[in-house]
N, C-alpha and C. Protein backbone atom coordinates (compact mmCIF):
# COMPACT_ATOMS: atom_id res chain seq x y z
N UNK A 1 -5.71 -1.63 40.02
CA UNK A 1 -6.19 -2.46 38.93
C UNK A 1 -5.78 -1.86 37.58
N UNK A 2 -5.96 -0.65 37.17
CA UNK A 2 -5.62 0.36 36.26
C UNK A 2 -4.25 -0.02 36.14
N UNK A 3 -2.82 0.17 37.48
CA UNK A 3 -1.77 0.43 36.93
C UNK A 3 -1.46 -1.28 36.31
N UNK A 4 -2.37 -2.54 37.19
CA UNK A 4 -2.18 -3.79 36.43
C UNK A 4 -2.07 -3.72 35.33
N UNK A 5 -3.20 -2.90 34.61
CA UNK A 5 -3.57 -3.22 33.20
C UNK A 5 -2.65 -3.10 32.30
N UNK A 6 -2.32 -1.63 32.77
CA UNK A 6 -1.35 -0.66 32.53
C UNK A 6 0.18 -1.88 31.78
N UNK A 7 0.39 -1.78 33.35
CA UNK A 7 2.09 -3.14 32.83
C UNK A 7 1.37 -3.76 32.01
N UNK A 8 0.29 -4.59 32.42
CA UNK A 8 0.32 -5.50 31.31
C UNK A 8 0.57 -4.97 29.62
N UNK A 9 -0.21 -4.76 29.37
CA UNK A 9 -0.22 -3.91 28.04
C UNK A 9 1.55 -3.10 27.43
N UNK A 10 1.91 -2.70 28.82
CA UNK A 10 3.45 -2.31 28.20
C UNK A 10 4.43 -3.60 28.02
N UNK A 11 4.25 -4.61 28.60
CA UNK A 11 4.65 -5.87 28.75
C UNK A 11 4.49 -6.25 27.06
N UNK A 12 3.60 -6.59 27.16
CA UNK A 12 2.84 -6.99 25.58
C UNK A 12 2.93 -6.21 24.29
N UNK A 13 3.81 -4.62 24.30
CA UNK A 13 3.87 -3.91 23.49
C UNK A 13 5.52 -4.58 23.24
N UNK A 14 6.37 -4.68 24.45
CA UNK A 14 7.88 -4.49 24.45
C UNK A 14 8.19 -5.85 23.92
N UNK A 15 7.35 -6.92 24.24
CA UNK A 15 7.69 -8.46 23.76
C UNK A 15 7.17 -7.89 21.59
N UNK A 16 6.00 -7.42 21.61
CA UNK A 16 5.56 -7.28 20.28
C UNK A 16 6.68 -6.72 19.62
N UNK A 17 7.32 -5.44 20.31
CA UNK A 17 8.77 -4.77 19.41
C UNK A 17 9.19 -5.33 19.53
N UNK A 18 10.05 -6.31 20.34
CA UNK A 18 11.32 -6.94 20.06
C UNK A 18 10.73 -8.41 18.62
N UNK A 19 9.53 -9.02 19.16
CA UNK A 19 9.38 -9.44 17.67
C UNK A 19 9.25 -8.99 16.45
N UNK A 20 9.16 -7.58 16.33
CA UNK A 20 9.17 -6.80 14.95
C UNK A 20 10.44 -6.59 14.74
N UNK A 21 11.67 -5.98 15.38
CA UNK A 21 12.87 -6.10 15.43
C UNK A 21 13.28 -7.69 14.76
N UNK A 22 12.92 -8.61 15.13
CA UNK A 22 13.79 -9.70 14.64
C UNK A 22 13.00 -10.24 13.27
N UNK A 23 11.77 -9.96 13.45
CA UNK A 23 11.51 -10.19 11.99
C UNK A 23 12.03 -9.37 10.75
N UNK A 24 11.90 -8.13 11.50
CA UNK A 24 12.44 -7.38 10.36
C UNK A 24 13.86 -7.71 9.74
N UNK A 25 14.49 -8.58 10.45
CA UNK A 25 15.75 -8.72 10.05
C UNK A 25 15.42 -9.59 9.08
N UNK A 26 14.73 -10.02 8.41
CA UNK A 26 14.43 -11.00 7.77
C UNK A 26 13.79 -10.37 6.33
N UNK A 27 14.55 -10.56 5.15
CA UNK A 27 13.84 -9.99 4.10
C UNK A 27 12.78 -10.23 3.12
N UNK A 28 12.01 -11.22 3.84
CA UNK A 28 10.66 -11.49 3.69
C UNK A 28 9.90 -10.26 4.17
N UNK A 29 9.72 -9.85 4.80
CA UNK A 29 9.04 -8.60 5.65
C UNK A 29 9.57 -7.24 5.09
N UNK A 30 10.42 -7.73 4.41
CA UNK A 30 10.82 -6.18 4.27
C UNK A 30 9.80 -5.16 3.10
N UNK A 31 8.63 -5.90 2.41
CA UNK A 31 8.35 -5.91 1.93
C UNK A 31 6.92 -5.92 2.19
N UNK A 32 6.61 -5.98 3.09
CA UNK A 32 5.15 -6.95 3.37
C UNK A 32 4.66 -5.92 5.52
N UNK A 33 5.07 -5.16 5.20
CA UNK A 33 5.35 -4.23 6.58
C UNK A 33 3.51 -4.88 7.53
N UNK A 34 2.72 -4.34 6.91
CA UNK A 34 1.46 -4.63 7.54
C UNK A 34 1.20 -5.80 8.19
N UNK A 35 1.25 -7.58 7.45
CA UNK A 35 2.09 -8.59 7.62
C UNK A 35 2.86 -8.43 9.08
N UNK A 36 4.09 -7.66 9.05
CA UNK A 36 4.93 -7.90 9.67
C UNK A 36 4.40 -7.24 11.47
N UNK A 37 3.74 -6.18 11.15
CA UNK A 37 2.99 -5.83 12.49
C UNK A 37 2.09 -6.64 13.29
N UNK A 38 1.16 -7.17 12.20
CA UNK A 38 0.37 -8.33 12.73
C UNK A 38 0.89 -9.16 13.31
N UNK A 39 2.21 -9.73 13.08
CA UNK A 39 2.60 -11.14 12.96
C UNK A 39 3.24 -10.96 14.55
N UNK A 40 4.00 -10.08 14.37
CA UNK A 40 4.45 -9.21 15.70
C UNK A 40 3.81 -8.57 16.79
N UNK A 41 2.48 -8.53 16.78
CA UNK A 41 1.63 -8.23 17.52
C UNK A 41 1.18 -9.46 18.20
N UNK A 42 0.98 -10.56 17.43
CA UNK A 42 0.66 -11.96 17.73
C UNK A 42 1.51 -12.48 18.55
N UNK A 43 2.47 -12.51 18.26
CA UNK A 43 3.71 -12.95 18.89
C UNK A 43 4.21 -12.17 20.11
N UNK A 44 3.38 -11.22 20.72
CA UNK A 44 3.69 -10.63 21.89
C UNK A 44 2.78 -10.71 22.46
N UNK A 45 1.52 -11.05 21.87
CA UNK A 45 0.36 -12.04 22.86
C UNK A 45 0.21 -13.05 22.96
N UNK A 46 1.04 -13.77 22.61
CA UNK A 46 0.95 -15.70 22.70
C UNK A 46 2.34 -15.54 23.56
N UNK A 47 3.02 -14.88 23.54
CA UNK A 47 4.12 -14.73 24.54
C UNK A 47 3.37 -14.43 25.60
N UNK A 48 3.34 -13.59 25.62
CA UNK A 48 2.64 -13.30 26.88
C UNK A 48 1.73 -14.58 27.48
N UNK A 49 1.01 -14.63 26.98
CA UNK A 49 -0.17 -15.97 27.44
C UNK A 49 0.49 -17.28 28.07
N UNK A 50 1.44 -17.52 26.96
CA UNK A 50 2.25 -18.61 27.53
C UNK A 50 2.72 -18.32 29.08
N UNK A 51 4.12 -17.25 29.05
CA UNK A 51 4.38 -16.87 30.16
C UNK A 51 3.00 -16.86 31.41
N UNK A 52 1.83 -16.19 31.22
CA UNK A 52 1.18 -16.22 31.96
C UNK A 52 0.48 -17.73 32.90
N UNK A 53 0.46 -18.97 31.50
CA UNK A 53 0.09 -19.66 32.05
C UNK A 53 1.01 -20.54 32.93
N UNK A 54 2.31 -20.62 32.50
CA UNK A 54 3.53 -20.96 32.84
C UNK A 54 3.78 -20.58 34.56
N UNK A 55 3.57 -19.24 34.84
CA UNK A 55 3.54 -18.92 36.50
C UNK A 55 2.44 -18.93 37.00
N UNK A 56 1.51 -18.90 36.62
CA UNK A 56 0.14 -19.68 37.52
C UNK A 56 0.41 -21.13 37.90
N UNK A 57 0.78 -21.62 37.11
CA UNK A 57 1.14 -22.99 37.18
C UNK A 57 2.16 -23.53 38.28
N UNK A 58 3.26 -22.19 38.14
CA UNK A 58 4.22 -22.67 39.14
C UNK A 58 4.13 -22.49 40.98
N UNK A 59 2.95 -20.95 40.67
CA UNK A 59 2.36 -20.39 42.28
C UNK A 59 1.46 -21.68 42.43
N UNK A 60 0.59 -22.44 41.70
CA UNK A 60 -0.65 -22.69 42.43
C UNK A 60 -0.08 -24.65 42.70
N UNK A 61 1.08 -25.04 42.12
CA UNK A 61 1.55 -26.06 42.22
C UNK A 61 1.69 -26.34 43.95
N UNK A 62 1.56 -27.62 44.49
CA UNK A 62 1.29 -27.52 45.64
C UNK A 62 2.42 -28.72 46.34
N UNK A 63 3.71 -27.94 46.90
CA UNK A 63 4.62 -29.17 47.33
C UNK A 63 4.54 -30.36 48.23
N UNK A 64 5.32 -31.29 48.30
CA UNK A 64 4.43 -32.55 48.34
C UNK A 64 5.55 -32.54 49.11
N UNK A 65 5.43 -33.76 50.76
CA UNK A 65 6.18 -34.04 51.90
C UNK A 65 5.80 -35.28 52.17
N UNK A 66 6.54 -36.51 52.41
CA UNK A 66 6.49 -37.63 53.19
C UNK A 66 5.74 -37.57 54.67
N UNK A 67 4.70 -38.01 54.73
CA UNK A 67 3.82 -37.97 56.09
C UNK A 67 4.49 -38.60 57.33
N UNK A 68 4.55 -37.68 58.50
CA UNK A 68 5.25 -38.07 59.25
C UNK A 68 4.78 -37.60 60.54
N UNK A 69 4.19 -38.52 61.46
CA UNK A 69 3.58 -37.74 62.95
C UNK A 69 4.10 -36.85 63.22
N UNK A 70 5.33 -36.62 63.66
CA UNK A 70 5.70 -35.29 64.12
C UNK A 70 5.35 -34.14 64.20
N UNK A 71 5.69 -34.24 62.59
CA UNK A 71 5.15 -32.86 61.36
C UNK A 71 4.04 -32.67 61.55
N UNK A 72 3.29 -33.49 61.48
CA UNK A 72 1.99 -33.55 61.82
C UNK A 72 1.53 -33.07 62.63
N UNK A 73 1.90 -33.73 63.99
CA UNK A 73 1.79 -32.95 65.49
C UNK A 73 2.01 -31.48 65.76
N UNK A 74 3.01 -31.48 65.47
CA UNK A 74 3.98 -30.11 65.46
C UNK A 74 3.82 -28.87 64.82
N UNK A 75 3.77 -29.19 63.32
CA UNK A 75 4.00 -28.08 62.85
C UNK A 75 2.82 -27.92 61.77
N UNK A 76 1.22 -27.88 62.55
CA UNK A 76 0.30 -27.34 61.65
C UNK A 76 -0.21 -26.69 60.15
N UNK A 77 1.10 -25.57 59.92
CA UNK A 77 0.94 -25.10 58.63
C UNK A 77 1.60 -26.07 57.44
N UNK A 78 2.23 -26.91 58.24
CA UNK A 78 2.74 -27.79 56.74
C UNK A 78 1.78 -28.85 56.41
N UNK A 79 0.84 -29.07 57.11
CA UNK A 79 0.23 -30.38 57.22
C UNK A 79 -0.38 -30.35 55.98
N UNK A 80 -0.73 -29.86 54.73
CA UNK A 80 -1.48 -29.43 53.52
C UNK A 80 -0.46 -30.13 52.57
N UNK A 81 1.16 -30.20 52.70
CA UNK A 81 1.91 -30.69 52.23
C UNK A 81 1.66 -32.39 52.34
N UNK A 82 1.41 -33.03 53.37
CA UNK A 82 1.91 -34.41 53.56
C UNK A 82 0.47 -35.27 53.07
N UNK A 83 -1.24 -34.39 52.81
CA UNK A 83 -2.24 -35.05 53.28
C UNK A 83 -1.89 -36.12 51.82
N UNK A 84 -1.39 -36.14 50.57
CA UNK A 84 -2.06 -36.97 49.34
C UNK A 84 -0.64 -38.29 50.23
N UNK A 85 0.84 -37.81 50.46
CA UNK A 85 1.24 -39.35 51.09
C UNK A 85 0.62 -40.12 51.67
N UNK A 86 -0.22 -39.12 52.80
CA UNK A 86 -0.69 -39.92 53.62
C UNK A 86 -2.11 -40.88 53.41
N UNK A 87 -2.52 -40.34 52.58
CA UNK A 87 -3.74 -40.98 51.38
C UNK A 87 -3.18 -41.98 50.63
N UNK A 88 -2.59 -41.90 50.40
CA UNK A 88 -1.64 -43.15 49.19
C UNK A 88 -1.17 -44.00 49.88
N UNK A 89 -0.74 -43.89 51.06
CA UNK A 89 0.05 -44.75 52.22
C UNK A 89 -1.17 -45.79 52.84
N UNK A 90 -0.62 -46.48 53.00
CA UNK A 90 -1.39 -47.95 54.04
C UNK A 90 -1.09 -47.13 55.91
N UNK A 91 -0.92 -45.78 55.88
CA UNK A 91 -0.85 -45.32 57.58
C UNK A 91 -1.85 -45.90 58.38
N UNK A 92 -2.68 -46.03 58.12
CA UNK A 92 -4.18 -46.10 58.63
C UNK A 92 -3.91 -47.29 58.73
N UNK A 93 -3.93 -48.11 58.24
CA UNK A 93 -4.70 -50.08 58.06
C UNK A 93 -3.65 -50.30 59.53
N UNK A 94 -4.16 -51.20 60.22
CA UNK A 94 -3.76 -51.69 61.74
C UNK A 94 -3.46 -50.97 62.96
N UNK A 95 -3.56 -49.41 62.74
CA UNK A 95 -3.45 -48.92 63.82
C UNK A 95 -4.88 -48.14 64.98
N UNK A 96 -4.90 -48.83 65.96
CA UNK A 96 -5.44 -48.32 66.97
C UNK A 96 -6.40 -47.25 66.83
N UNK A 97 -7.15 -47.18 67.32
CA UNK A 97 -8.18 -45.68 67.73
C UNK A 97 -7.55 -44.72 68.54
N UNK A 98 -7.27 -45.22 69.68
CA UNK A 98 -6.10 -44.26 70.68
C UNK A 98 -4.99 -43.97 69.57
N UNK A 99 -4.02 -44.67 68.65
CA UNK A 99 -2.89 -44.12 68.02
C UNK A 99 -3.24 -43.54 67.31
N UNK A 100 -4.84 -42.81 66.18
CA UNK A 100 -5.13 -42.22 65.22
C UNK A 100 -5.44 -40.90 65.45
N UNK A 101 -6.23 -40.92 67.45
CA UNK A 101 -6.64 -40.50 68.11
C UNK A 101 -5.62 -39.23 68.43
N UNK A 102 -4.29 -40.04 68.84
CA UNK A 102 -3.52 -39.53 69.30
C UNK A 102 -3.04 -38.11 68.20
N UNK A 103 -2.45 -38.69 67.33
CA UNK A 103 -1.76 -38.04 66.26
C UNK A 103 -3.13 -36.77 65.49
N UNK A 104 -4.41 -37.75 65.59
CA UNK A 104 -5.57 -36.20 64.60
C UNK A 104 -6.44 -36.03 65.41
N UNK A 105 -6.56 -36.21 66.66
CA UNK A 105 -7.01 -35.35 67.48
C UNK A 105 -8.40 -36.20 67.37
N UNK A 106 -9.48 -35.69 67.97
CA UNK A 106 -11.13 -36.12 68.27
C UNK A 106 -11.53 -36.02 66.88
N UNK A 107 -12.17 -37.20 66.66
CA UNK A 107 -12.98 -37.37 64.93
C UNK A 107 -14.27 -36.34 64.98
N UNK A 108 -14.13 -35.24 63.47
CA UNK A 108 -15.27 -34.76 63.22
C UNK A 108 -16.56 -35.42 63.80
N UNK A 109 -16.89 -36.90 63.16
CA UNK A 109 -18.42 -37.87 63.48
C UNK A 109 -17.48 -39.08 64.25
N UNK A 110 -18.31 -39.48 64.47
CA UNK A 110 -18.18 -41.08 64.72
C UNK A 110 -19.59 -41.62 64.63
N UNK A 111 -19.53 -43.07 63.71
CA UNK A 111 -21.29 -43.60 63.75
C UNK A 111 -21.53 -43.87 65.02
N UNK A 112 -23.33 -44.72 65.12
CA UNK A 112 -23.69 -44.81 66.18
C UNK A 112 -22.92 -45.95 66.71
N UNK A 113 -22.20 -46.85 66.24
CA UNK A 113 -21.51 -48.41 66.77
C UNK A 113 -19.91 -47.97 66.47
N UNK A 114 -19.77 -46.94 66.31
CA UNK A 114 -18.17 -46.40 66.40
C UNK A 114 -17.61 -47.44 65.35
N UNK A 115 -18.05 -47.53 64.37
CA UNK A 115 -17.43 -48.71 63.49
C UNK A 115 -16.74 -47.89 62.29
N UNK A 116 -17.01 -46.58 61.63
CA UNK A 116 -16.50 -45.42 61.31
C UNK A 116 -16.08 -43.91 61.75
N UNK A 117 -14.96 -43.59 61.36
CA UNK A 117 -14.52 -42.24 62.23
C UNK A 117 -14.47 -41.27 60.93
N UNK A 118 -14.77 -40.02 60.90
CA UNK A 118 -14.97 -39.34 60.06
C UNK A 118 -14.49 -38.16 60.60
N UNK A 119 -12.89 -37.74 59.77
CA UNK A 119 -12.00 -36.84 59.49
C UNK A 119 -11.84 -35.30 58.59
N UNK A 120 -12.21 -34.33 58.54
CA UNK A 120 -11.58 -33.50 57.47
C UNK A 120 -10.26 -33.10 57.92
N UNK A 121 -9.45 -33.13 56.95
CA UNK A 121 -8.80 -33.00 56.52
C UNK A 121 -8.24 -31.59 55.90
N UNK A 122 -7.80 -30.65 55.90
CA UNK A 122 -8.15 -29.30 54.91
C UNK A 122 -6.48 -29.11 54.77
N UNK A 123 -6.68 -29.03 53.27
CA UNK A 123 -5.03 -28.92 52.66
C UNK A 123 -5.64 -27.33 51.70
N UNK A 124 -4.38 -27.03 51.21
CA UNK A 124 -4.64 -25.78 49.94
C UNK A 124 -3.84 -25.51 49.20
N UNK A 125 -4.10 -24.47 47.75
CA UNK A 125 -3.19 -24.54 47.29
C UNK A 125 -3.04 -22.90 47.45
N UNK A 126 -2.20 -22.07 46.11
CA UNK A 126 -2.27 -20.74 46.20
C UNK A 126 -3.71 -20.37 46.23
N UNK A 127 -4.74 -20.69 45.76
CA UNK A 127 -5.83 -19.93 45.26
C UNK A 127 -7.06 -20.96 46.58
N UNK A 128 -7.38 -22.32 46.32
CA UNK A 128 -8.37 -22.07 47.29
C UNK A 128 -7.99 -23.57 48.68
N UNK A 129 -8.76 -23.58 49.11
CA UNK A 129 -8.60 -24.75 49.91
C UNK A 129 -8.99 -25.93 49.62
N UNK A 130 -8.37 -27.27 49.98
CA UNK A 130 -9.08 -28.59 49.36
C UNK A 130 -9.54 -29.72 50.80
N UNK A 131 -10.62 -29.64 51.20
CA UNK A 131 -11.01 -30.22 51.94
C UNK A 131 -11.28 -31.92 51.18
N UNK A 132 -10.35 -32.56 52.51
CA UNK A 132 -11.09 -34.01 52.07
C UNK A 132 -11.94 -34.62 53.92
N UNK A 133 -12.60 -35.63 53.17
CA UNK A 133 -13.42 -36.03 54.26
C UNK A 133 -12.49 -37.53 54.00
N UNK A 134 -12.01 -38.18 55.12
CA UNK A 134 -11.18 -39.49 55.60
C UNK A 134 -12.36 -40.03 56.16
N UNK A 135 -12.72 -41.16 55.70
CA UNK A 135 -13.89 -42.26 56.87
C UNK A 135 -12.51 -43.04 57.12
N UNK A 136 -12.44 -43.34 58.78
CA UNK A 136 -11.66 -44.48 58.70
C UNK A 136 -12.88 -45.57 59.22
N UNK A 137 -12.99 -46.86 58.63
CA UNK A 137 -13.76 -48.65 58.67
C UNK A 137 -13.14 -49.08 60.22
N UNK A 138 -13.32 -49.22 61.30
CA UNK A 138 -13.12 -49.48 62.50
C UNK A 138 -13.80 -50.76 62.64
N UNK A 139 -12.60 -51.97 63.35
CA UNK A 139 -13.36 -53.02 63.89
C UNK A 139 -12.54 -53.49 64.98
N UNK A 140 -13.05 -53.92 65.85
CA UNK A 140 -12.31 -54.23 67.25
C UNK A 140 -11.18 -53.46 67.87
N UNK A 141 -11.50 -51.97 67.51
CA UNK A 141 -10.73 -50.97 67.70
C UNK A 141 -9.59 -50.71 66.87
N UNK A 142 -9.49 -51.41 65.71
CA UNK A 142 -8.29 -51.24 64.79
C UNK A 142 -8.92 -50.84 63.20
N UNK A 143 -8.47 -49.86 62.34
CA UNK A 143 -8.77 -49.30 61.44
C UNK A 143 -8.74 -50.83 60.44
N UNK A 144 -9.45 -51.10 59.71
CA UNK A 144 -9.33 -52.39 58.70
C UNK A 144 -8.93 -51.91 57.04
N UNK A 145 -9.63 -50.51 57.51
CA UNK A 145 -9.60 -49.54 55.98
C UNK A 145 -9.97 -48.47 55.80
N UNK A 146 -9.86 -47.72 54.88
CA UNK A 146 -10.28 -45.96 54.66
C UNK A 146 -10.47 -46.12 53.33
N UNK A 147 -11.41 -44.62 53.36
CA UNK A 147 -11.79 -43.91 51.95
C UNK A 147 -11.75 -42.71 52.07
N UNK A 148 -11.97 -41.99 50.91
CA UNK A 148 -12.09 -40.60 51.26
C UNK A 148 -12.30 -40.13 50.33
N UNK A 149 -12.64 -38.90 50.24
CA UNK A 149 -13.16 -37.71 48.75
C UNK A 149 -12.81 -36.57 49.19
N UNK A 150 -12.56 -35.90 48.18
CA UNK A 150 -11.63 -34.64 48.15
C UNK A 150 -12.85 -33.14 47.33
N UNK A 151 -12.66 -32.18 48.05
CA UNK A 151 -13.39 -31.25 46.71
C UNK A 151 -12.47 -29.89 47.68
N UNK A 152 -12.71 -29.04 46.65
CA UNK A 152 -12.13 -28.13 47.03
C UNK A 152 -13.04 -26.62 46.81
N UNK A 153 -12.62 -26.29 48.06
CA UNK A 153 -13.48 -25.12 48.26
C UNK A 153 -13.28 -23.70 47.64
């Protein structure tokens, strides 16, 4: 944690010199030195910050895949990728209990008249997990419609 701090702070010194370096080239400052430290000190912590928020942004961004049984079936760790297509998609509306069955396995609930099936779902990003709960609306054994809510853990 120490040697974290550590870089950081040398990080934030070397961005601050190189902005004192280029200001100084400037003969406004040449004059005004105290000014010019400040200004340069600033400018190697808003650098910094930026940069910082800039790669959080890019680790915790979460890539997105066309939903596709297979994938689905198959290859477990991607499935976090495909869940918002498959939310956005009409997959659900007309297909079967056995074909929903098939592809996500035994529903978390089912009500007492099997007229809703109740799914989680668990996708993530870098930092935590995002569980959604899928109701699929069941009537004469065919999905009519879905909802769902999302929170993340």
């Amino acid at each position: 944690m120490i040697l974290r701090i550590f870089i950081l702070i040398l990080i934030i010194i070397a961005i601050a010199f190189i902005a004192k370096w280029c200001l100084n080239k400037l003969s406004f400052f040449k004059s005004r030195k105290k000014l010019l430290y400040v200004l340069s000190g600033l400018i190697g912590v808003f650098s910094f910050i930026i940069y910082a928020l800039c790669f959080s942004y890019y680790i915790t961004k979460i890539p997105k895949e066309n939903f596709s049984e297979t994938t689905w079936m198959n290859e477990i760790s991607e499935r976090h990728k495909m869940i918002d297509d498959l939310l956005e998609s009409d997959y659900f509306i007309g297909k079967n209990i056995d074909e929903i069955q098939k592809v996500f396995g035994k529903p978390k609930e089912v009500n007492s008249n099997k007229s809703i099936l109740i799914y989680e779902l668990i996708g993530h990003t870098a930092l935590d997990f995002k569980i959604t709960t899928l109701k699929l609306h069941v009537r004469d054994s065919i999905v009519k419609s879905f909802d769902f809510e999302s929170k993340v853990d």
